[in-house]
N, C-alpha and C. Protein backbone atom coordinates (compact mmCIF):
# COMPACT_ATOMS: atom_id res chain seq x y z
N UNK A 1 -20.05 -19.14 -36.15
CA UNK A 1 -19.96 -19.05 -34.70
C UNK A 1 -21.37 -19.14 -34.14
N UNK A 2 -21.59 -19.93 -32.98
CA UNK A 2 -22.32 -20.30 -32.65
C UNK A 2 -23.40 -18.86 -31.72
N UNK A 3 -24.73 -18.55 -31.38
CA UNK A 3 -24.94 -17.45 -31.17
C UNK A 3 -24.41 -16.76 -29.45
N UNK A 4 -24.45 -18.21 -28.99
CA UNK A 4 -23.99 -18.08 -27.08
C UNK A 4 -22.56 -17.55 -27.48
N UNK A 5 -21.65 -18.20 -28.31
CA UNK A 5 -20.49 -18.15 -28.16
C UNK A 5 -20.10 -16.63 -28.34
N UNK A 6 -20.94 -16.22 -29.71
CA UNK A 6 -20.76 -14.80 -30.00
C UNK A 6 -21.14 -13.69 -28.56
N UNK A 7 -21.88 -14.14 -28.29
CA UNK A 7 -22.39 -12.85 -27.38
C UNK A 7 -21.33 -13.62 -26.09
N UNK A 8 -20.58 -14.27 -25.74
CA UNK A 8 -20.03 -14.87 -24.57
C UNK A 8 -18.63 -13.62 -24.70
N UNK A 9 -18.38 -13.66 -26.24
CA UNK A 9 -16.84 -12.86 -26.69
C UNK A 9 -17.03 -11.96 -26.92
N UNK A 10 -18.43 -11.33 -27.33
CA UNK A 10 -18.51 -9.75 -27.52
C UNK A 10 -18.65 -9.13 -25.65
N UNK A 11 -19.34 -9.81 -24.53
CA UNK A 11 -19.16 -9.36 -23.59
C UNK A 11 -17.95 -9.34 -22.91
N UNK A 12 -17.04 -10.58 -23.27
CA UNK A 12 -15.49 -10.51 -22.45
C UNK A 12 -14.89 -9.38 -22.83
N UNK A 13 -15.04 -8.90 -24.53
CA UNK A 13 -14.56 -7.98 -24.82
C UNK A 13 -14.98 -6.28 -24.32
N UNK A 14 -16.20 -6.32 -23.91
CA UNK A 14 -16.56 -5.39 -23.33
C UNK A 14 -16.37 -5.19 -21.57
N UNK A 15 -15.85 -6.52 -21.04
CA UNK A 15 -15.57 -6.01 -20.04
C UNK A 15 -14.26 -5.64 -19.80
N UNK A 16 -13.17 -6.88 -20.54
CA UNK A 16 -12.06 -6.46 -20.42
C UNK A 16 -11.15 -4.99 -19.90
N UNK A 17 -11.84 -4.33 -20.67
CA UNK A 17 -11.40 -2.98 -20.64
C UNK A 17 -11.32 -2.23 -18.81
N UNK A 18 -12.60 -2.95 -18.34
CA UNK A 18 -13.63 -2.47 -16.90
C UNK A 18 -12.26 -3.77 -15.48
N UNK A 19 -11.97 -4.47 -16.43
CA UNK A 19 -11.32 -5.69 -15.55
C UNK A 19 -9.86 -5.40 -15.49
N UNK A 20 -9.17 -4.42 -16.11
CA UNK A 20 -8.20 -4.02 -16.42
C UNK A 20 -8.33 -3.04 -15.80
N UNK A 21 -8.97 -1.97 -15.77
CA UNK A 21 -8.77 -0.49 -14.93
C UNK A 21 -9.12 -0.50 -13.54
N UNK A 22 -10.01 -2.25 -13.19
CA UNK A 22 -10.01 -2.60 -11.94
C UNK A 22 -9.21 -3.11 -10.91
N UNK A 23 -8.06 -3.70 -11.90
CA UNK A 23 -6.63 -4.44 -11.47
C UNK A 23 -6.04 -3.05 -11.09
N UNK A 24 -5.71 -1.92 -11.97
CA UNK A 24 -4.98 -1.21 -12.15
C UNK A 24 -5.21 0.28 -10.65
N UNK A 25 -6.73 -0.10 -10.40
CA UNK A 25 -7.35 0.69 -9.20
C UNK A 25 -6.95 -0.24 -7.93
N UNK A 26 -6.74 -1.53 -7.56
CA UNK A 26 -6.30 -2.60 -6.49
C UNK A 26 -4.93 -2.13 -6.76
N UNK A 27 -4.14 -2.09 -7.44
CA UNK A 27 -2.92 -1.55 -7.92
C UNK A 27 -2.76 -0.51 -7.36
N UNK A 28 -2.71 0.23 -7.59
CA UNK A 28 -2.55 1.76 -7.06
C UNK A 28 -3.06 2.11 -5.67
N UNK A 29 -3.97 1.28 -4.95
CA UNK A 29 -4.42 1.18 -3.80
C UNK A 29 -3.20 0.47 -3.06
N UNK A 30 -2.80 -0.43 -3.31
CA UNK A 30 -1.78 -1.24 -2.35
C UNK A 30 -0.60 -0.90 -3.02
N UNK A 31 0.18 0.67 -3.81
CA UNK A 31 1.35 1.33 -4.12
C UNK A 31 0.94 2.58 -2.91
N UNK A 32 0.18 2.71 -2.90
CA UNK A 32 -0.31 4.05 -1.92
C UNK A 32 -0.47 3.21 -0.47
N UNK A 33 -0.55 2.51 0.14
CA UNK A 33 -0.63 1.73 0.71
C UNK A 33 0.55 1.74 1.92
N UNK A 34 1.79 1.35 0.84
CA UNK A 34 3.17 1.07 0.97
C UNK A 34 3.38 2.14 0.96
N UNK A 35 3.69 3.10 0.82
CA UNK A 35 4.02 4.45 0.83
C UNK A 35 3.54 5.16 2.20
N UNK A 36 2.37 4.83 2.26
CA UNK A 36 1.35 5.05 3.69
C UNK A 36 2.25 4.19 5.04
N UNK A 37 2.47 3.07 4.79
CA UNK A 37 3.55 2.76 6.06
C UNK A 37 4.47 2.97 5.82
N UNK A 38 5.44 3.09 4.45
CA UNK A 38 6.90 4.03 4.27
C UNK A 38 6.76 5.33 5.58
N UNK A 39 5.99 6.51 5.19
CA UNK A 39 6.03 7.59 5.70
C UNK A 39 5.57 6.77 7.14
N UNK A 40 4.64 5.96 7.40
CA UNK A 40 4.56 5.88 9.43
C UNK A 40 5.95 5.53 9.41
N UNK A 41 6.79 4.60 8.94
CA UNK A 41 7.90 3.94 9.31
C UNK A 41 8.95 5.38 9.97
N UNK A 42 8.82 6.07 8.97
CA UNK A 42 10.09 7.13 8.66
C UNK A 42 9.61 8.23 10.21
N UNK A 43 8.10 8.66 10.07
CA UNK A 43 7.91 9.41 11.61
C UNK A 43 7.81 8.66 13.30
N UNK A 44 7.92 7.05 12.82
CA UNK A 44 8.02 6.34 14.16
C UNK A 44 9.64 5.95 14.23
N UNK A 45 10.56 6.36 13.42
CA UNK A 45 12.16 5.89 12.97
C UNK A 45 11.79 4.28 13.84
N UNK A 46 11.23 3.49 12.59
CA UNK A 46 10.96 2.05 12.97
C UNK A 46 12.03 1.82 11.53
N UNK A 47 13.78 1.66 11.99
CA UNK A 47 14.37 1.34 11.04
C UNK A 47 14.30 0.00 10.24
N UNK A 48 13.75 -1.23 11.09
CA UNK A 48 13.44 -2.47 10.34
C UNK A 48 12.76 -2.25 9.21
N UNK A 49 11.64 -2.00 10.14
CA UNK A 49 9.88 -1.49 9.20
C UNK A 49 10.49 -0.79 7.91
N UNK A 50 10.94 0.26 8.13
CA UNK A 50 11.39 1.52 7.31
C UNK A 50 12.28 0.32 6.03
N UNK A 51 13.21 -0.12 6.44
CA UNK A 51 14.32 -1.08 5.38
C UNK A 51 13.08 -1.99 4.36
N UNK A 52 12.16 -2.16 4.97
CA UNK A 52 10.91 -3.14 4.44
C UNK A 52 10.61 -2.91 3.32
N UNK A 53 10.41 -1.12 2.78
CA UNK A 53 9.93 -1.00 1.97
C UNK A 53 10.67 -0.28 1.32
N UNK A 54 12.21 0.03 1.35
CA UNK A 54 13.41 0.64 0.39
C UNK A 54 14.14 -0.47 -0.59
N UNK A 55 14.16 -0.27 -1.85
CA UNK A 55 14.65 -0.99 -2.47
C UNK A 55 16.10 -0.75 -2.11
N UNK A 56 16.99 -1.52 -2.46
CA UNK A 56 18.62 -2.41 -2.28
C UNK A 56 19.24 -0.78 -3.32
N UNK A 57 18.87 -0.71 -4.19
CA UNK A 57 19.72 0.66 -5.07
C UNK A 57 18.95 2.04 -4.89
N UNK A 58 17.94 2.14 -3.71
CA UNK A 58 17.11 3.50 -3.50
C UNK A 58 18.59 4.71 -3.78
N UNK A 59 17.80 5.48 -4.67
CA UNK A 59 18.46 6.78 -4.72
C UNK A 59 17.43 8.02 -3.91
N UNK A 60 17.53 8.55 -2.69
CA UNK A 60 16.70 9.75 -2.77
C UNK A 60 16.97 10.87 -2.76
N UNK A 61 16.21 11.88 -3.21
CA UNK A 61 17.03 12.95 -3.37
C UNK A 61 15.52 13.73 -2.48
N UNK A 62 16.64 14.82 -1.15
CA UNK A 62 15.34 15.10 -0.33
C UNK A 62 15.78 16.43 -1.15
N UNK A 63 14.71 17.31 -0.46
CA UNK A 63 13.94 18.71 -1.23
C UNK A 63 15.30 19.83 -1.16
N UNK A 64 16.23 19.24 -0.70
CA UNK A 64 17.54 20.76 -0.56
C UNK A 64 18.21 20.17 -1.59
N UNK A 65 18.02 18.99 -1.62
CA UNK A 65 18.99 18.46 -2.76
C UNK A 65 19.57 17.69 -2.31
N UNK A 66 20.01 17.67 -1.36
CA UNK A 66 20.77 16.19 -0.69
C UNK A 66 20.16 14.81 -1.59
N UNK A 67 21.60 14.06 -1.95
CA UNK A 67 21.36 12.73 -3.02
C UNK A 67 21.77 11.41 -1.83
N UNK A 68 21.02 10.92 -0.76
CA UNK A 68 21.25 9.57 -0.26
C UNK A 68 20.91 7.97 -0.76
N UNK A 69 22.26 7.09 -0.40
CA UNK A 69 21.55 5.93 -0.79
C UNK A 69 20.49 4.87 -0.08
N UNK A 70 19.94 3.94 0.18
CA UNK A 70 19.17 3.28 0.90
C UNK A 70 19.98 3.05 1.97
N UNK A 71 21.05 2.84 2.30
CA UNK A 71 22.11 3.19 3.43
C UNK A 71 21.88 4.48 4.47
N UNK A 72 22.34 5.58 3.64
CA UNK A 72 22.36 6.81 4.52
C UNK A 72 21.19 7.19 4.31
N UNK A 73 20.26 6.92 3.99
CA UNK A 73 18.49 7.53 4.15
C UNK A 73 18.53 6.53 5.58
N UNK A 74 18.50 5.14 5.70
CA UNK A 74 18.26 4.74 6.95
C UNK A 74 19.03 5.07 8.20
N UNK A 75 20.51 5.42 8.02
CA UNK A 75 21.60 6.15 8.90
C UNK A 75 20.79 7.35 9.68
N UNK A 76 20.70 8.35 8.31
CA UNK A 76 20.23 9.45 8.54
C UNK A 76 18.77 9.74 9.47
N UNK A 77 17.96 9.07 9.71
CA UNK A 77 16.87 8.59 10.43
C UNK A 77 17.20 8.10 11.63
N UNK A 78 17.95 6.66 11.60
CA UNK A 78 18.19 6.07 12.67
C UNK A 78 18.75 6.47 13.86
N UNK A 79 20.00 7.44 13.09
CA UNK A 79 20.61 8.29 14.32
C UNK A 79 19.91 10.18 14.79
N UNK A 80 18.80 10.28 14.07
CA UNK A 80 18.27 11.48 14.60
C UNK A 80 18.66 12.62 13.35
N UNK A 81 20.08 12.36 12.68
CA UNK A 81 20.64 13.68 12.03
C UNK A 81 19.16 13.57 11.32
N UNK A 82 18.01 13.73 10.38
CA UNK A 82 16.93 14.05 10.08
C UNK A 82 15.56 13.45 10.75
N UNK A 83 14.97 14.06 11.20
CA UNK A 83 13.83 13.46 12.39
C UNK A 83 12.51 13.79 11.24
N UNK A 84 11.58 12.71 11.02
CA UNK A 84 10.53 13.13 10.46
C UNK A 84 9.24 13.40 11.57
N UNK A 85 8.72 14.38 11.40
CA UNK A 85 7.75 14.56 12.59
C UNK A 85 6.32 14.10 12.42
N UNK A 86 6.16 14.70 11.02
CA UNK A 86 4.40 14.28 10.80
C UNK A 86 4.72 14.68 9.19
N UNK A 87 4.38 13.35 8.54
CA UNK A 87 4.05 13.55 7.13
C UNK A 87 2.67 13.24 6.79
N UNK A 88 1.74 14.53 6.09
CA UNK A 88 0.42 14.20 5.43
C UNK A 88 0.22 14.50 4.20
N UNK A 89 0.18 13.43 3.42
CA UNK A 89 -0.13 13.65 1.66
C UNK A 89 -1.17 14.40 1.83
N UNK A 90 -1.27 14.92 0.66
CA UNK A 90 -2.52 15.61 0.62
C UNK A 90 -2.92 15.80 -0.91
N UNK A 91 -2.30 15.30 -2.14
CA UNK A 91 -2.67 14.94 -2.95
C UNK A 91 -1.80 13.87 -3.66
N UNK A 92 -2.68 12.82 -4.21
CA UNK A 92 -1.22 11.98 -5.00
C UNK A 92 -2.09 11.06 -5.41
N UNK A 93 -0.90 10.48 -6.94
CA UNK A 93 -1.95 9.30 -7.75
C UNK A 93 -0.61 8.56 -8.25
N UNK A 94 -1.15 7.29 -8.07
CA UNK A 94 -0.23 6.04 -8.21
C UNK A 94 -0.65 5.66 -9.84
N UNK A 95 0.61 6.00 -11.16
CA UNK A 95 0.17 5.41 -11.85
C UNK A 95 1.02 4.30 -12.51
N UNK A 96 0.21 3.17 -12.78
CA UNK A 96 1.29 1.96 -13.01
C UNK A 96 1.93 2.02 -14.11
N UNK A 97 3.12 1.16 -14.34
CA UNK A 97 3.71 1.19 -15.17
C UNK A 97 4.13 -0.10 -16.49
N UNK A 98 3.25 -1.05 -15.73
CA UNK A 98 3.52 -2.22 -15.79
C UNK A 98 2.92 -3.69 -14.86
N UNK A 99 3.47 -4.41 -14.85
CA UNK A 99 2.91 -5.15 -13.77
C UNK A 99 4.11 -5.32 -12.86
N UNK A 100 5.00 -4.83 -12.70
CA UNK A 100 6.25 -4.49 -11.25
C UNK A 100 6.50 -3.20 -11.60
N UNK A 101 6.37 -1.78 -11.80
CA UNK A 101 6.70 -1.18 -11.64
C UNK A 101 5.53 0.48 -11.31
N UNK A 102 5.42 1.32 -11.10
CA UNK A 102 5.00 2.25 -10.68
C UNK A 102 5.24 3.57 -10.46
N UNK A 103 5.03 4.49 -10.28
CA UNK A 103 4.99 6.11 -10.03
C UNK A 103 4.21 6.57 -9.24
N UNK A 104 4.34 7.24 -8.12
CA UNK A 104 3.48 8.36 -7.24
C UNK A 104 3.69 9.53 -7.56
N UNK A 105 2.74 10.33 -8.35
CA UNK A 105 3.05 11.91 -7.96
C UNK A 105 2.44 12.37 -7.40
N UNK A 106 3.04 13.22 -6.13
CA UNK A 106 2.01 13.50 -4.97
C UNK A 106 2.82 14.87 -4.43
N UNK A 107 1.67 15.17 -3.63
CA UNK A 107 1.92 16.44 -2.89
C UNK A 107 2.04 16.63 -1.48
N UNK A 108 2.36 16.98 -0.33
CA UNK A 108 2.16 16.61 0.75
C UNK A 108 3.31 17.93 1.94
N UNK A 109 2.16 17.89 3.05
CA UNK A 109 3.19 18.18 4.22
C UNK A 109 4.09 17.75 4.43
N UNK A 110 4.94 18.37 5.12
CA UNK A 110 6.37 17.43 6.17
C UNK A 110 6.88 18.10 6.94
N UNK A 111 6.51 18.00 7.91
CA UNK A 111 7.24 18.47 9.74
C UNK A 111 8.64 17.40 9.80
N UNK A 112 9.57 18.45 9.59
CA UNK A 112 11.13 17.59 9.73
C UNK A 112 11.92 18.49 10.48
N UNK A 113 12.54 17.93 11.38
CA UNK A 113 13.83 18.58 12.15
C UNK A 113 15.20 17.63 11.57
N UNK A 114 15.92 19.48 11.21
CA UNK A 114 17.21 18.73 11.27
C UNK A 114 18.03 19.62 11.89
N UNK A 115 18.91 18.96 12.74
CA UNK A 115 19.97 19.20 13.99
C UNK A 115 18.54 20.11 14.59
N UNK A 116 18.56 21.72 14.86
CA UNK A 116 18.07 21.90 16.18
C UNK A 116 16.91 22.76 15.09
N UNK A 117 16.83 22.90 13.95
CA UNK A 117 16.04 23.82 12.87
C UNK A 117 14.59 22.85 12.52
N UNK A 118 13.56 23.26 12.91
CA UNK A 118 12.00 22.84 12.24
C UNK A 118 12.02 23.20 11.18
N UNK A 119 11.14 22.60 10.37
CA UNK A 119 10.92 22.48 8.84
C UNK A 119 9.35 22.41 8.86
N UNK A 120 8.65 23.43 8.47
CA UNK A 120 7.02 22.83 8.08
C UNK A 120 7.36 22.96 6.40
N UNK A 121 7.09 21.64 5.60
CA UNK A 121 7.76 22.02 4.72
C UNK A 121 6.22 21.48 3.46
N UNK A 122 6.15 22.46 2.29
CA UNK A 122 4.80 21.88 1.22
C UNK A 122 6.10 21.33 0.80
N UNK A 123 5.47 20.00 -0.12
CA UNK A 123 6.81 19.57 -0.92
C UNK A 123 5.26 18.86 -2.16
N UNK A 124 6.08 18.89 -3.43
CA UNK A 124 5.99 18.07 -4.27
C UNK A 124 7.03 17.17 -5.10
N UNK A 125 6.28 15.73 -4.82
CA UNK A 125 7.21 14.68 -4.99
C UNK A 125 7.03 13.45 -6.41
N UNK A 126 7.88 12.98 -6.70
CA UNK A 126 8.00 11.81 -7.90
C UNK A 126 8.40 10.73 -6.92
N UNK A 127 7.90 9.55 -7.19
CA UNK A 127 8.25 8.24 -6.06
C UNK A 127 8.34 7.21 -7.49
N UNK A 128 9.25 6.87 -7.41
CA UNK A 128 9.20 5.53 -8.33
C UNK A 128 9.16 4.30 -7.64
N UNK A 129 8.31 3.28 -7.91
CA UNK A 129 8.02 1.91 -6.96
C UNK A 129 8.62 0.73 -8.11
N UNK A 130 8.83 -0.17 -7.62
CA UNK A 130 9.25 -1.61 -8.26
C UNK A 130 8.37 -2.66 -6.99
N UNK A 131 7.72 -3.59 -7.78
CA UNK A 131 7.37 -4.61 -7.05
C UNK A 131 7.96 -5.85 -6.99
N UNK A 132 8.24 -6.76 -6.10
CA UNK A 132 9.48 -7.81 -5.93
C UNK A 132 8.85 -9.10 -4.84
N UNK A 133 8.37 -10.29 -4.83
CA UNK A 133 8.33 -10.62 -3.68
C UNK A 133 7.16 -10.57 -2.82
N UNK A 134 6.44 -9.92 -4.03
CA UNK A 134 4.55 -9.08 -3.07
C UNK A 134 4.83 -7.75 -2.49
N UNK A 135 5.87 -7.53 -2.29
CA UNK A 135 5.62 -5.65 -1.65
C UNK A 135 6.32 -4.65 -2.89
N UNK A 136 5.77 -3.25 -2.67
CA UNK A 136 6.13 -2.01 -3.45
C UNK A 136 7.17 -1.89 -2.24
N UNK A 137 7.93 -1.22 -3.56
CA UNK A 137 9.33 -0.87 -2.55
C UNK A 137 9.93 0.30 -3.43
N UNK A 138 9.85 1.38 -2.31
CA UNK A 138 10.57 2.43 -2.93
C UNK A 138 11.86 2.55 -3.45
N UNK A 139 12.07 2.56 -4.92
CA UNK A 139 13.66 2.71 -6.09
C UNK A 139 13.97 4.13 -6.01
N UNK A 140 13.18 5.54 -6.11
CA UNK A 140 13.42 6.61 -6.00
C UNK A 140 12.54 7.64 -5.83
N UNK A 141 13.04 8.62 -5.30
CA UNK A 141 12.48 9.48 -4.86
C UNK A 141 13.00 10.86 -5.12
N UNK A 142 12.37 11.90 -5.43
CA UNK A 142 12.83 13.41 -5.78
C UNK A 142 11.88 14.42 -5.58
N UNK A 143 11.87 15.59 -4.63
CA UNK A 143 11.48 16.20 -3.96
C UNK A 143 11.74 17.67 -4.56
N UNK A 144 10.53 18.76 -4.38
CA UNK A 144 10.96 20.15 -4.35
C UNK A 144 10.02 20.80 -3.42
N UNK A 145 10.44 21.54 -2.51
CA UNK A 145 9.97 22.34 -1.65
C UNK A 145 8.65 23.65 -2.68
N UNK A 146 7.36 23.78 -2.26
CA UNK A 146 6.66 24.53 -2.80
C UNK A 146 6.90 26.17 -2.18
N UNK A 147 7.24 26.82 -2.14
CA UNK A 147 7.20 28.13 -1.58
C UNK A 147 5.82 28.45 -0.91
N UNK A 148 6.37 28.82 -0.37
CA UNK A 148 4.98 29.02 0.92
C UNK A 148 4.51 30.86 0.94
């Protein structure tokens, strides 16, 4: 092997590693991203917007336990029966799974009214993402209220 060639493949090989955890950081930036206008969608009840980023078989399961499908999560919004008021993450890391698929585990506020009862609620959450088409789109979601 020629000496350029050698040192051409010992550096690809040394960056590889740096070019890969850089994909994987653009990655996780635009899964957090989508999630970031998920939650504006859900506190502006912008039901289009909101449908944008739910996958076709979303299962969610909110923090009481209630199990909705991508149907009645948008119902449930659209007509008021759950009002989101102000959601702020406040910790969370997108890790990939693949090249279409993903995980958020995160932590976060949530100001929710349902019927005439406020909710300031800590929650920690699991988000599973699938990518399709160029956008992350939320497949599932599962929630537990932190005791306060």
């Amino acid at each position: 092997m020629k000496p350029l060639a050698c040192v051409t493949m010992i550096a690809s090989m040394l960056l590889w590693p740096a070019l890969s955890v850089a994909a994987d950081f653009d990655r996780g930036g635009a899964i957090l991203a989508a999630e970031d206008a998920r939650f504006a969608a859900m506190v502006q009840v912008d039901d289009a917007e909101l449908g944008n980023w739910l996958a076709g078989d979303l299962q969610y399961v909110h923090s009481t336990g209630l199990v909705e499908s991508r149907e009645q999560l948008l119902d449930s919004i659209g007509s008021g029966r759950i009002r989101y008021l102000a959601i702020e993450p406040i910790e969370r890391e997108a890790v990939t799974l693949g090249d279409h698929s993903a995980i958020v585990r995160g932590r976060g506020r949530f100001q929710v009214m349902t019927g005439d009862t406020r909710l300031d609620l800590q929650i920690r959450y699991l988000a599973v993402y699938s990518e399709s088409a160029g956008r992350w789109r939320l497949r599932s979601w599962q929630s537990l209220r932190i005791p306060q």
